[in-house]
Each structure stands twice: as C-alpha cells, then as structure tokens.
N, C-alpha and C. Protein backbone atom coordinates (compact mmCIF):
# COMPACT_ATOMS: atom_id res chain seq x y z
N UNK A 1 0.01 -12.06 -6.73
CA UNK A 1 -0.10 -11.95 -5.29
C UNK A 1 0.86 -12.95 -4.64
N UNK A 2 1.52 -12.64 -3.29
CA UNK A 2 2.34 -13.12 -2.97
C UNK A 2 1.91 -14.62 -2.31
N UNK A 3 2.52 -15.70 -1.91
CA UNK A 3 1.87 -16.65 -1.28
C UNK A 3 1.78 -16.74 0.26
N UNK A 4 3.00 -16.48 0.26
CA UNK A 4 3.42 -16.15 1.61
C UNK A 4 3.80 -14.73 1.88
N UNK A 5 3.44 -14.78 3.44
CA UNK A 5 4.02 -13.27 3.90
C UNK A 5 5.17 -13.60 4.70
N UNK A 6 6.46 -13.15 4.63
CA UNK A 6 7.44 -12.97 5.50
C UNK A 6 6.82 -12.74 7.07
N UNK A 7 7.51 -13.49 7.97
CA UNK A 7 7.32 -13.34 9.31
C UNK A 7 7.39 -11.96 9.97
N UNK A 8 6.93 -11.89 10.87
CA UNK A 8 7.23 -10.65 11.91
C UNK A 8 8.33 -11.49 12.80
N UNK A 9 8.13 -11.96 13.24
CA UNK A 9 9.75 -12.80 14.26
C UNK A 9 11.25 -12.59 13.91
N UNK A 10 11.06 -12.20 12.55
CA UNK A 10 12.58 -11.43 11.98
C UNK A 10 12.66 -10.26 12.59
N UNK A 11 13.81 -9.88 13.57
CA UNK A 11 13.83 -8.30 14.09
C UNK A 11 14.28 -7.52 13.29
N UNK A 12 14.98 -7.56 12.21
CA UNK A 12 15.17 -6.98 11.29
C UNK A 12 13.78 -6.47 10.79
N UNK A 13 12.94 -7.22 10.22
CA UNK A 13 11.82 -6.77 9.84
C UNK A 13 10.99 -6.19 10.42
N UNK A 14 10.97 -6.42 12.22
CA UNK A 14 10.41 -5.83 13.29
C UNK A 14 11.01 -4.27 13.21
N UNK A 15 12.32 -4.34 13.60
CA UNK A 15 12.96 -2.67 13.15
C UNK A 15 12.65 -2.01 11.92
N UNK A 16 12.65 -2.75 11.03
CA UNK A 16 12.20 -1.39 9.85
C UNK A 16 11.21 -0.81 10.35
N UNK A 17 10.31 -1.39 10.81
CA UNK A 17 8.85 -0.90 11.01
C UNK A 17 8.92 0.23 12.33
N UNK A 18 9.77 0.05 12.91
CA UNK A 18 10.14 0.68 14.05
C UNK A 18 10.62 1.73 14.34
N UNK A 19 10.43 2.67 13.22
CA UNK A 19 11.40 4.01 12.56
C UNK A 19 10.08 5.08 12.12
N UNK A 20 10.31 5.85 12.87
CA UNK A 20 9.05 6.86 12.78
C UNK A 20 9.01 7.21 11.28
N UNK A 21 10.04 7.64 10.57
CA UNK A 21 9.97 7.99 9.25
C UNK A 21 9.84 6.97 8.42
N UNK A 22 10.01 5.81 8.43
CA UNK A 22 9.36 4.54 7.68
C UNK A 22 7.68 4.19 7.55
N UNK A 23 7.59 4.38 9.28
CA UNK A 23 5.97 4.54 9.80
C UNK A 23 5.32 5.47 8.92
N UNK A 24 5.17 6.76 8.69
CA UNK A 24 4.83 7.69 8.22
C UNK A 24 4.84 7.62 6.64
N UNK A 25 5.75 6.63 6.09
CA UNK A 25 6.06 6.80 4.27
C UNK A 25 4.90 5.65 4.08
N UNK A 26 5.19 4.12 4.77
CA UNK A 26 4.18 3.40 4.21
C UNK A 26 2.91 3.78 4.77
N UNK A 27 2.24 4.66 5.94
CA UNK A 27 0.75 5.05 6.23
C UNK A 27 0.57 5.97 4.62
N UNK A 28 1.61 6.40 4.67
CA UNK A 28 0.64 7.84 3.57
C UNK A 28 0.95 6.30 1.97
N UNK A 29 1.63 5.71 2.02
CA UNK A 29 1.44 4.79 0.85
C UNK A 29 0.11 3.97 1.10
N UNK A 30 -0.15 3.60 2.19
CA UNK A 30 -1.74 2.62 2.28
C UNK A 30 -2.90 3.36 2.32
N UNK A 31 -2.56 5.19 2.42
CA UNK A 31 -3.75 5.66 2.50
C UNK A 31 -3.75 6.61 1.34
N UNK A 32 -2.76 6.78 0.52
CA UNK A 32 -2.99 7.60 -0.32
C UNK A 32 -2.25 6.95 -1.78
N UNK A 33 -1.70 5.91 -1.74
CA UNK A 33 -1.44 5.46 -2.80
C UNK A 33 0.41 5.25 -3.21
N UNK A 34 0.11 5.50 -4.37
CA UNK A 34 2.04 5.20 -4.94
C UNK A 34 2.50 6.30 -4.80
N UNK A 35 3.99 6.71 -4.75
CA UNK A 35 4.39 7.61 -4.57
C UNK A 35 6.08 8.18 -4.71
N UNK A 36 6.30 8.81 -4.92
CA UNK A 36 8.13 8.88 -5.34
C UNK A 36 8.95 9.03 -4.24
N UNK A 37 9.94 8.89 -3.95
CA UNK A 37 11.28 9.53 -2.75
C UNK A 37 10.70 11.04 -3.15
N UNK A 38 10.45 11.78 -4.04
CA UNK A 38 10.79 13.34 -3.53
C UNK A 38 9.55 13.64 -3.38
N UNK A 39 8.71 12.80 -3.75
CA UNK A 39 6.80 13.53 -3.43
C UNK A 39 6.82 13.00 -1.65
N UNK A 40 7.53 12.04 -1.36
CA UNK A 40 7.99 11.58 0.18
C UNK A 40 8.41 12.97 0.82
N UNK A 41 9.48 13.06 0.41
CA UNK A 41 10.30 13.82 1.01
C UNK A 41 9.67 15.58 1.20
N UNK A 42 8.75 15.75 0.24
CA UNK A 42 8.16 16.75 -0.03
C UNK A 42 7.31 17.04 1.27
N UNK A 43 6.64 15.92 1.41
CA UNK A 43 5.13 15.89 2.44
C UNK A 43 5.91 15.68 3.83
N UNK A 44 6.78 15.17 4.24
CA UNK A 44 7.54 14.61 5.21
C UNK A 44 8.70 15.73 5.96
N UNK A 45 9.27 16.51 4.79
CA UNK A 45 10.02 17.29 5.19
C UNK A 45 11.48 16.86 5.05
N UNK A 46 11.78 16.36 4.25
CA UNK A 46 12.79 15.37 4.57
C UNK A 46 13.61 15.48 2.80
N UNK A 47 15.01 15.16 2.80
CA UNK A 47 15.60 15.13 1.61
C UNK A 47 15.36 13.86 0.75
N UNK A 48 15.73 14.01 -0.52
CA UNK A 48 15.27 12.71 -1.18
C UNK A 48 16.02 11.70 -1.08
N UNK A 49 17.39 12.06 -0.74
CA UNK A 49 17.97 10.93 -0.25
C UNK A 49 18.02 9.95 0.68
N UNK A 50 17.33 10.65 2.13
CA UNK A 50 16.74 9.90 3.32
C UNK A 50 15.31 8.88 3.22
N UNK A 51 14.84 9.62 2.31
CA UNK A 51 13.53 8.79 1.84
C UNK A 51 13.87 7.70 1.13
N UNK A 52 14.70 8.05 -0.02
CA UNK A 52 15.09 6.80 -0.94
C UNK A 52 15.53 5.41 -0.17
N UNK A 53 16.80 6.15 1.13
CA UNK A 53 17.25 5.17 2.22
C UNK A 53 16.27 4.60 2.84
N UNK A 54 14.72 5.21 3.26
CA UNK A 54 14.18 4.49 3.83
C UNK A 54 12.70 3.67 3.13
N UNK A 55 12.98 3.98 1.83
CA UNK A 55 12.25 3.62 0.80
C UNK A 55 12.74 2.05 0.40
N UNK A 56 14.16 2.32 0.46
CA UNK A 56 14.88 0.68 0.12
C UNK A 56 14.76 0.05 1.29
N UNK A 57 14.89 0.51 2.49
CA UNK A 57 14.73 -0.61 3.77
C UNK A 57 13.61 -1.01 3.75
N UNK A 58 12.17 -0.34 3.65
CA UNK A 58 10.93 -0.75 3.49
C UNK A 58 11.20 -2.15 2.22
N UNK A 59 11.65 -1.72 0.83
CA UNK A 59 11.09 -2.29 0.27
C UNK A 59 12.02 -4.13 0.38
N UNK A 60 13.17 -3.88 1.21
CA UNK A 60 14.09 -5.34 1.47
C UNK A 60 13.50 -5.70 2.47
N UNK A 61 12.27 -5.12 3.13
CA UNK A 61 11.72 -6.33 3.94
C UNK A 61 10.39 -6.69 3.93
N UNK A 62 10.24 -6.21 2.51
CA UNK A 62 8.70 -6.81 2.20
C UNK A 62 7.58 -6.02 2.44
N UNK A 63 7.51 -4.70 2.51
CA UNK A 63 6.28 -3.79 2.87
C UNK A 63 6.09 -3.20 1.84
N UNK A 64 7.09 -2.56 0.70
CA UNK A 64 6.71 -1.96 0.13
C UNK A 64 7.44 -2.69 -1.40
N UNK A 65 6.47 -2.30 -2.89
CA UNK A 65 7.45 -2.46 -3.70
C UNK A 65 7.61 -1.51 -5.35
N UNK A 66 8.34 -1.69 -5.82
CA UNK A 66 8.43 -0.26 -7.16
C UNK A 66 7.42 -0.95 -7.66
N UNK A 67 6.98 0.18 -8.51
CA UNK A 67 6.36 -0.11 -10.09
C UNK A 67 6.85 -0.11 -11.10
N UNK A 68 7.32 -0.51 -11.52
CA UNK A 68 8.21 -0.91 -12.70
C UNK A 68 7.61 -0.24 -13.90
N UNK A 69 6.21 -0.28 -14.10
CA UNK A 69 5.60 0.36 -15.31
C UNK A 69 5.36 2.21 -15.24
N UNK A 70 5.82 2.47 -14.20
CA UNK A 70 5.73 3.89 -13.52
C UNK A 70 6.94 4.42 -13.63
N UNK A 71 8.13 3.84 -13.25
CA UNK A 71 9.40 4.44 -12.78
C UNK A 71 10.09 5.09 -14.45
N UNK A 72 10.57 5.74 -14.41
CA UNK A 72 11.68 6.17 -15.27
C UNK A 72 12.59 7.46 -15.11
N UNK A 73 13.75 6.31 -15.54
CA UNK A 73 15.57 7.11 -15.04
C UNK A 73 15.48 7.10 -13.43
N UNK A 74 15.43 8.61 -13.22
CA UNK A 74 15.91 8.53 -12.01
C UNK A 74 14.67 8.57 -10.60
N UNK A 75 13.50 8.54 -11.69
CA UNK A 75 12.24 8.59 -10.52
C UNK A 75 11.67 7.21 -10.32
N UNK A 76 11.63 6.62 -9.12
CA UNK A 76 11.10 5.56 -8.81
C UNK A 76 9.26 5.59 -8.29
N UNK A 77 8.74 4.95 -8.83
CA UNK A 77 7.72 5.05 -7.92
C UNK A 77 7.26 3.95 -7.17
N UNK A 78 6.44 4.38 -5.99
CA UNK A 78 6.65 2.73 -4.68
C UNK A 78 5.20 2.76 -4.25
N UNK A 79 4.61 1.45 -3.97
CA UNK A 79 3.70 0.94 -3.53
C UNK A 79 3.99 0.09 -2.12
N UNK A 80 2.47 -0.39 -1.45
CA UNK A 80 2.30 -0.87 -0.72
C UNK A 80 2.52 -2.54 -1.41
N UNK A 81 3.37 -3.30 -0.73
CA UNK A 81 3.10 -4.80 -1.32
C UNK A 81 2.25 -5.42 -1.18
N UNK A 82 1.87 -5.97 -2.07
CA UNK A 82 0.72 -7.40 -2.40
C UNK A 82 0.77 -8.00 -1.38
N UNK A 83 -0.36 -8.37 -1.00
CA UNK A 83 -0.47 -9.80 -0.82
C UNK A 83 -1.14 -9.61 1.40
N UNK A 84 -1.37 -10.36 1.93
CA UNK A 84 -1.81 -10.52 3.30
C UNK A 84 -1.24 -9.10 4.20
N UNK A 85 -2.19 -8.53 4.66
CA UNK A 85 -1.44 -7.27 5.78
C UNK A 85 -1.94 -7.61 7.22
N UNK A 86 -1.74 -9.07 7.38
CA UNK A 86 -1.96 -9.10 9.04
C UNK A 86 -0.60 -9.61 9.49
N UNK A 87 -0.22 -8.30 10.08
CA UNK A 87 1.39 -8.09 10.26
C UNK A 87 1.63 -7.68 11.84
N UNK A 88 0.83 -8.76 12.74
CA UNK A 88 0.47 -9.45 14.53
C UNK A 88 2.46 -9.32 14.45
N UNK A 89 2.68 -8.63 15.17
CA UNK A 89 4.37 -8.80 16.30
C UNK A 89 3.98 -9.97 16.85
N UNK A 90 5.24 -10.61 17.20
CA UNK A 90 5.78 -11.27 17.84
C UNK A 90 5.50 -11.13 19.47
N UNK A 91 5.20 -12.55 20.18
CA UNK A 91 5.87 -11.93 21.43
C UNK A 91 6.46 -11.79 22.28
N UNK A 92 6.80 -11.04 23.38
CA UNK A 92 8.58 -11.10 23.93
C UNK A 92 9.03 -12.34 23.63
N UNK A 93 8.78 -13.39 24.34
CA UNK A 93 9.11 -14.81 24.24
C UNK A 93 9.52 -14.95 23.04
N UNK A 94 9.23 -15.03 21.92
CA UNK A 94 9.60 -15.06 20.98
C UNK A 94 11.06 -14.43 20.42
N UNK A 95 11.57 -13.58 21.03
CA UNK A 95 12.15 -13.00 20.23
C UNK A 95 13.78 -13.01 21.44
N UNK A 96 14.80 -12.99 21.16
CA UNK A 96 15.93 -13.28 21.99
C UNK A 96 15.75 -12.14 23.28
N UNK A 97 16.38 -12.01 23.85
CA UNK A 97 16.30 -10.66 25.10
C UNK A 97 17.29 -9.37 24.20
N UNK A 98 17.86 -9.72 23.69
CA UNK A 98 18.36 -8.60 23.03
C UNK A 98 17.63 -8.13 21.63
N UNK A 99 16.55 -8.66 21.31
CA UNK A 99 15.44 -7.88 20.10
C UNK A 99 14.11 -7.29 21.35
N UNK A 100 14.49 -7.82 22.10
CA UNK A 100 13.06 -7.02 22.73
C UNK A 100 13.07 -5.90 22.63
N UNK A 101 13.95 -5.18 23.02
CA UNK A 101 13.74 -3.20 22.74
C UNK A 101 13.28 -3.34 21.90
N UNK A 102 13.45 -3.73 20.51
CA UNK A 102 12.68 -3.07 19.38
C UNK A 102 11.42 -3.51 19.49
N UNK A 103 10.92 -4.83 19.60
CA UNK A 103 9.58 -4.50 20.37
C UNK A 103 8.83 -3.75 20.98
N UNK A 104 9.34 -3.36 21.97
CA UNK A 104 8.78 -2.37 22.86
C UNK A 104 9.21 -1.12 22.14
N UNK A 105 9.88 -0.67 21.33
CA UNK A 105 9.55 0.46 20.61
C UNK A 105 8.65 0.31 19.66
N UNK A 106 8.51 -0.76 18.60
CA UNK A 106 7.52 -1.13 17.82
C UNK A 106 6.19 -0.88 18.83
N UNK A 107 6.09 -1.22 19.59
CA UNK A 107 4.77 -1.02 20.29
C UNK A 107 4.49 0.61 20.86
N UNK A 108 5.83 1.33 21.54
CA UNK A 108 5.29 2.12 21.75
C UNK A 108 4.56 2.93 20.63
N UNK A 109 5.77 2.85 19.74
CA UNK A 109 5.07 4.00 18.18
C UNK A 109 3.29 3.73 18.08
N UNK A 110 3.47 2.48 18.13
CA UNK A 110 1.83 1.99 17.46
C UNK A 110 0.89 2.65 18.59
N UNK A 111 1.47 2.73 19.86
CA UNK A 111 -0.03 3.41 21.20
C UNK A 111 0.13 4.21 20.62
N UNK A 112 2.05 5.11 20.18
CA UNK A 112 1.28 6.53 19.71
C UNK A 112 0.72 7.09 18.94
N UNK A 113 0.36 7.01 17.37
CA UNK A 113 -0.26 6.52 16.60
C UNK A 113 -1.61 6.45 17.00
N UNK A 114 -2.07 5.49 17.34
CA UNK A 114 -3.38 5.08 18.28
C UNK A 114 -3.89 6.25 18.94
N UNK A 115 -3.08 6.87 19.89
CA UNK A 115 -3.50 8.14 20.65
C UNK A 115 -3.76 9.20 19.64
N UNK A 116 -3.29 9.33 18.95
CA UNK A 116 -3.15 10.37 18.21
C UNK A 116 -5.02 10.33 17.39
N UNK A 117 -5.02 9.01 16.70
CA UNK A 117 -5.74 8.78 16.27
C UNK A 117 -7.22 9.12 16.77
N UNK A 118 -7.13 8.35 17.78
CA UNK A 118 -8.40 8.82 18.93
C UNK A 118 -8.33 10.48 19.77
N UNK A 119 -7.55 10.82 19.56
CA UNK A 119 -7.96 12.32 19.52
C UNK A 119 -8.72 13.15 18.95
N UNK A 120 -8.34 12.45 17.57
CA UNK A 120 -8.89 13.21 16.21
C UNK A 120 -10.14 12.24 16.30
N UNK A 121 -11.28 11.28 17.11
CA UNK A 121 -12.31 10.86 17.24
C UNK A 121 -13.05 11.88 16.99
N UNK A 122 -13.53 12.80 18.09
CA UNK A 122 -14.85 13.51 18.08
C UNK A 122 -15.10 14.25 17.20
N UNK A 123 -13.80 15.38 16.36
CA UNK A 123 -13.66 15.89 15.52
C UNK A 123 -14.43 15.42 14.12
N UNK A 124 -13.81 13.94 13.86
CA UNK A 124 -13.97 13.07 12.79
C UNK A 124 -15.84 12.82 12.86
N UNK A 125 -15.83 12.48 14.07
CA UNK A 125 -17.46 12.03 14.28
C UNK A 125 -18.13 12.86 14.33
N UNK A 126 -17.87 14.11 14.18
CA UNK A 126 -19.17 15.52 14.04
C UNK A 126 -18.80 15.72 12.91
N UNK A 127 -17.81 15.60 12.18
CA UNK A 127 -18.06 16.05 10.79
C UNK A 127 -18.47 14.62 9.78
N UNK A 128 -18.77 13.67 10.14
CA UNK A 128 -19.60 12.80 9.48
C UNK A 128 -19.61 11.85 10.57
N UNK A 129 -20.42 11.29 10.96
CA UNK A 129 -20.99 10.25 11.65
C UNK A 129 -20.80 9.23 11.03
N UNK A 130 -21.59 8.58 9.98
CA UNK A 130 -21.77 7.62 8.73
C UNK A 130 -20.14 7.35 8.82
N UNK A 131 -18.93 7.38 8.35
CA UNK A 131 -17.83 7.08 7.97
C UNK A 131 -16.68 7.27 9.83
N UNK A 132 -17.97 7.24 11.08
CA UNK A 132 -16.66 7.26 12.09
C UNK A 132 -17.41 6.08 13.06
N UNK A 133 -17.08 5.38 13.72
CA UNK A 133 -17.53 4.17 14.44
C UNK A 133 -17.20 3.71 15.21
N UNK A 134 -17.38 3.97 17.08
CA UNK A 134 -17.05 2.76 17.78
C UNK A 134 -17.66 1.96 18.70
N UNK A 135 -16.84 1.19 19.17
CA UNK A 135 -17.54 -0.36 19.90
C UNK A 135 -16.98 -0.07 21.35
N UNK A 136 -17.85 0.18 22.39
CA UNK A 136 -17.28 -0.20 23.63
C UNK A 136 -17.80 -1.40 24.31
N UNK A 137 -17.20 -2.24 24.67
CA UNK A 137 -17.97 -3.88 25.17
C UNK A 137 -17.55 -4.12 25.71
N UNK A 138 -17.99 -4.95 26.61
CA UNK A 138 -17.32 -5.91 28.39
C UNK A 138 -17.96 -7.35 27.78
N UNK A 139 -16.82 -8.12 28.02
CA UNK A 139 -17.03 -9.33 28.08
C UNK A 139 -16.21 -10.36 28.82
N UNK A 140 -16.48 -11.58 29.07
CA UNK A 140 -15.74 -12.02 29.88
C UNK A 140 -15.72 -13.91 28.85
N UNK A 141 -14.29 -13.88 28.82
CA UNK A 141 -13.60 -15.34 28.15
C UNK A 141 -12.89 -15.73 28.97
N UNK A 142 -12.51 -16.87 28.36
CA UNK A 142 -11.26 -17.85 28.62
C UNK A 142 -10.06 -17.37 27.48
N UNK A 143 -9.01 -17.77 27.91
CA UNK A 143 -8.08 -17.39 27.24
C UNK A 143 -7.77 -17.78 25.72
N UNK A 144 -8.55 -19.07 25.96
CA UNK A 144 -8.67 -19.88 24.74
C UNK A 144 -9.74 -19.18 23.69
N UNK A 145 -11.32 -18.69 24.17
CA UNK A 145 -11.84 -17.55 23.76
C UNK A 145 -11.83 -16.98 23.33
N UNK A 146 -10.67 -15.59 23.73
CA UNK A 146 -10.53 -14.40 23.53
C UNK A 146 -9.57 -14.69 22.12
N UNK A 147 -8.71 -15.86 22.20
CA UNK A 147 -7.64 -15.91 21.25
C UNK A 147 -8.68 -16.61 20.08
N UNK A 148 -9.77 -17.06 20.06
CA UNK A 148 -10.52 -17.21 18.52
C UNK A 148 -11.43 -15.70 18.41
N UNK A 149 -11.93 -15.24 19.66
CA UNK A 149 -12.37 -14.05 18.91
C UNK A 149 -11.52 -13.02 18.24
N UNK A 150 -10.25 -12.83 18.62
CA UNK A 150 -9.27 -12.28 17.95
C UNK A 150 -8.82 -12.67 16.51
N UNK A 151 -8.96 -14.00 16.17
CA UNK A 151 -8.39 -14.55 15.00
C UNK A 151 -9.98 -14.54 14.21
N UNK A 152 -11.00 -14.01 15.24
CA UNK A 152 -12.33 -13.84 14.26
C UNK A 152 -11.97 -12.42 13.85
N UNK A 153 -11.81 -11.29 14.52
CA UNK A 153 -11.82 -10.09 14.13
C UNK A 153 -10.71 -9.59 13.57
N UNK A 154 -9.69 -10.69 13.04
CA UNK A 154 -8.95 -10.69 11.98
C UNK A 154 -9.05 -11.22 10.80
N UNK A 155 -9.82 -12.06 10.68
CA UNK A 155 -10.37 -12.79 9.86
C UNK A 155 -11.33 -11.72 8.68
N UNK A 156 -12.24 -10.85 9.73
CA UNK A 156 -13.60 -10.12 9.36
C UNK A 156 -12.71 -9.10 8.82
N UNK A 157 -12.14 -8.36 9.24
CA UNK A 157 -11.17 -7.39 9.01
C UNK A 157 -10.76 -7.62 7.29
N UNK A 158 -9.91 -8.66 6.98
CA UNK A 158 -9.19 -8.91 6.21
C UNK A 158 -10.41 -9.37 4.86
N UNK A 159 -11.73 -9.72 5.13
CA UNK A 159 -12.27 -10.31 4.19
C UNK A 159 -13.59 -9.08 3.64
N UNK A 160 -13.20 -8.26 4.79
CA UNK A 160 -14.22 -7.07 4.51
C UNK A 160 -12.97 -5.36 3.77
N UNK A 161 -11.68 -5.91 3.68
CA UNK A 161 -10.44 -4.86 3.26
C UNK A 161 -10.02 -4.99 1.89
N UNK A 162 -10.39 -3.64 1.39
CA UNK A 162 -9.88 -3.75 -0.13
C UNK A 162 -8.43 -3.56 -0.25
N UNK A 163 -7.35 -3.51 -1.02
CA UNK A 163 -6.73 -3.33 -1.38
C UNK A 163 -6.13 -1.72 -2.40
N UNK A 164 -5.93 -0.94 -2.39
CA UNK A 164 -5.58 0.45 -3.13
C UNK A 164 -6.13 0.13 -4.38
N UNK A 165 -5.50 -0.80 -4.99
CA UNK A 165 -5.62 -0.87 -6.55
C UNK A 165 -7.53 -1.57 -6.83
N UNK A 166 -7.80 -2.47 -5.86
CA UNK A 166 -8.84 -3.37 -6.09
C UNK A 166 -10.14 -2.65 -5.49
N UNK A 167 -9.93 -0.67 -5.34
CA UNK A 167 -11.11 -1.15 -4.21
C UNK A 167 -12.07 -0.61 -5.07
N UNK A 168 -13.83 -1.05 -4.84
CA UNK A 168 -14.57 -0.70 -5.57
C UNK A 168 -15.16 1.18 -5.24
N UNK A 169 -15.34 1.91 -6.52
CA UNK A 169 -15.82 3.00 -6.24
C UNK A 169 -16.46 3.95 -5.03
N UNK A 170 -16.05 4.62 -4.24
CA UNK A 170 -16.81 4.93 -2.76
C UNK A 170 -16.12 4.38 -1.90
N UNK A 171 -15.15 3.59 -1.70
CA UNK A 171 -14.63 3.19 -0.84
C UNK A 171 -13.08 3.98 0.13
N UNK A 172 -12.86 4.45 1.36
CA UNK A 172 -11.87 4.60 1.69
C UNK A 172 -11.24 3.73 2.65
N UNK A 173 -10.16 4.88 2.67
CA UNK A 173 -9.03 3.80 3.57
C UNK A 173 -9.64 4.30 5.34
N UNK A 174 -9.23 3.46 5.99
CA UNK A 174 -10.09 3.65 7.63
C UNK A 174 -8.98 3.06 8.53
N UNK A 175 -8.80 4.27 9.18
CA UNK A 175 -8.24 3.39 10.91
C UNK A 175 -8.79 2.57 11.56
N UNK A 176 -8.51 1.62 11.76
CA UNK A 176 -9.88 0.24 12.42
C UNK A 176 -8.96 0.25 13.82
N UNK A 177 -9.13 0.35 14.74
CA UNK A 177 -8.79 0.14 16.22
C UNK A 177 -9.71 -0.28 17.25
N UNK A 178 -10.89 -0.93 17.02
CA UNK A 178 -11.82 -1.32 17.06
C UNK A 178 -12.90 0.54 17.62
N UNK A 179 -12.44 0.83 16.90
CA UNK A 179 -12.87 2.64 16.69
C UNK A 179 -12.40 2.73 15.19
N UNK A 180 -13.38 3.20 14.20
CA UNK A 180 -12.96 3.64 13.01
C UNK A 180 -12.72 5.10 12.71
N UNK A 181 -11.90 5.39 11.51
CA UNK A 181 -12.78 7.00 11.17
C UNK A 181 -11.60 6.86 9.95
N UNK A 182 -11.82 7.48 8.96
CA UNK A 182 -11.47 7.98 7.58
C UNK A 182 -9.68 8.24 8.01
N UNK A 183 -9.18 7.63 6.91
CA UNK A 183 -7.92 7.94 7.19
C UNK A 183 -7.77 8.76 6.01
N UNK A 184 -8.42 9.35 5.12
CA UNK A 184 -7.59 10.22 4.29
C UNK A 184 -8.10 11.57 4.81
N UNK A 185 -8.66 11.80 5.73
CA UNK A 185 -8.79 13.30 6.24
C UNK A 185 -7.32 13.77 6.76
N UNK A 186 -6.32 13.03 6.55
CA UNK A 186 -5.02 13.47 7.62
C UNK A 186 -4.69 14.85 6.76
C-alpha cells in the first residue's frame, strides 16, 4: 500500500480526471474491477488504442495501475491503485488563474455524474430499499464546524470502504453523495 497519495493541486493530475472517457474507465474499474484496453474499449465504444492512451494517462498520475501477474504480451490488465481515495480538488485559490478551467470542468463533470446519479434514485429505491439511502438535514455551523464535520464524514466514509480486492463477501460498490444506491446496477 502506498504511503502517500499524490496531491490534487497538480493540474495535470486535476486534468486527467477531467476527461469524460478517463471518468468512465476508472468508475467501471472501482465498480467492477480489473480490466483490459479492449474489454474498455468494448463497453465504452471506443478503439483499443484510445483506451490504452487513456489507460496510460490514468495510470502516470496515480489512479490506476497494471497487474503484472495478469498481463501477457500484448494484453495488459489495469486496476484501481492502492492506497487512500480521498481525492478533495483543490480550491480556486489554490491553483494559478490559468488551471482554473480545469477545475471548473472537473467540477462540472462531477454535478453531472451526480445528476445523473440521482435520477436513477427512485428507480434504485423501489427495486430494493435495503441497499438505497438518503439523508436530508438542516443544520446550522460555523465555518470552523462544518469543516470538522466534513473531515468527520470523510473520515466515516473511508473507515467504513472496502477496497475491490479486500472486500468481505456481500459487499458492493455504492455511490455515497450523501444519497446512496448500488453502483453495479449501471
């Protein structure tokens, strides 16, 4: 396991993530496992060469990595990387005036995503209840507050999240947006 996680404050690393077809290779890698450029390219629509391209940008900035005990000749196979996935952007301030666009595209993708997600709510929640979940709450903090309950419900998040390889029997992968529901129904 890794010790450290590479920053988000690298825009480089902010842009990979920022590429709808990158978005889409590592979700179906965190929710469905390892996977090749052409089993990518297969589900995606896409040639194996574009995948491979965006298979190596993923994996030079730390999101994703081969299996070495899997791959042979010309088939690679790729995982989600080891190690911490609380992968919080940067914000504006942070980042020069000329990385902000990718920010704000990094963000838009993620509302859309999000929207998408919560569409597929009611659907998800009539066909099992038990595995769909949400929280609507009013509360009122200080700024100082809100920023430990946040680093609480990252905290809870991360200590209650298995890992692909580690998780125990019965367990799936889940959209958490403080709204859950099954992410391998996609």
């Amino acid at each position: 396991m890794k010790d450290e996680q590479p920053s988000m404050l690298d825009p480089a690393r902010l842009k990979a993530l920022a590429h709808p077809m990158r978005r889409l290779m590592l979700r179906h890698l965190n929710v469905h496992g390892p996977a090749t450029s052409t089993t990518l390219g297969e589900l995606l629509g896409a040639k194996t060469g574009t995948t491979s391209y965006h298979l190596r940008q993923l994996e030079k900035h730390g999101f994703i990595e081969e299996i070495p005990e899997r791959s042979t000749g010309r088939e690679r196979w790729w995982r989600r990387a080891e190690g911490p996935r609380d992968l919080r952007p940067p914000t504006p301030d942070q980042l020069s005036p000329e990385d902000r666009p990718v920010l704000a595209e990094f963000h838009r993708m993620g509302m859309e995503e999000d929207r998408e997600l919560f569409d597929r709510f009611p659907e998800a929640y009539h066909r099992d209840p038990d595995w769909v979940k949400a929280s609507r709450g009013m509360g009122r903090m200080t700024k100082e507050e809100f920023a430990e309950f946040f680093e609480a419900y990252i905290a809870l998040l991360m200590k209650h999240s298995h890992g692909a390889e580690d998780a125990p029997p019965g367990a799936r992968p889940l959209y958490i947006r403080l709204f859950a529901l099954p992410a391998d129904d996609d």
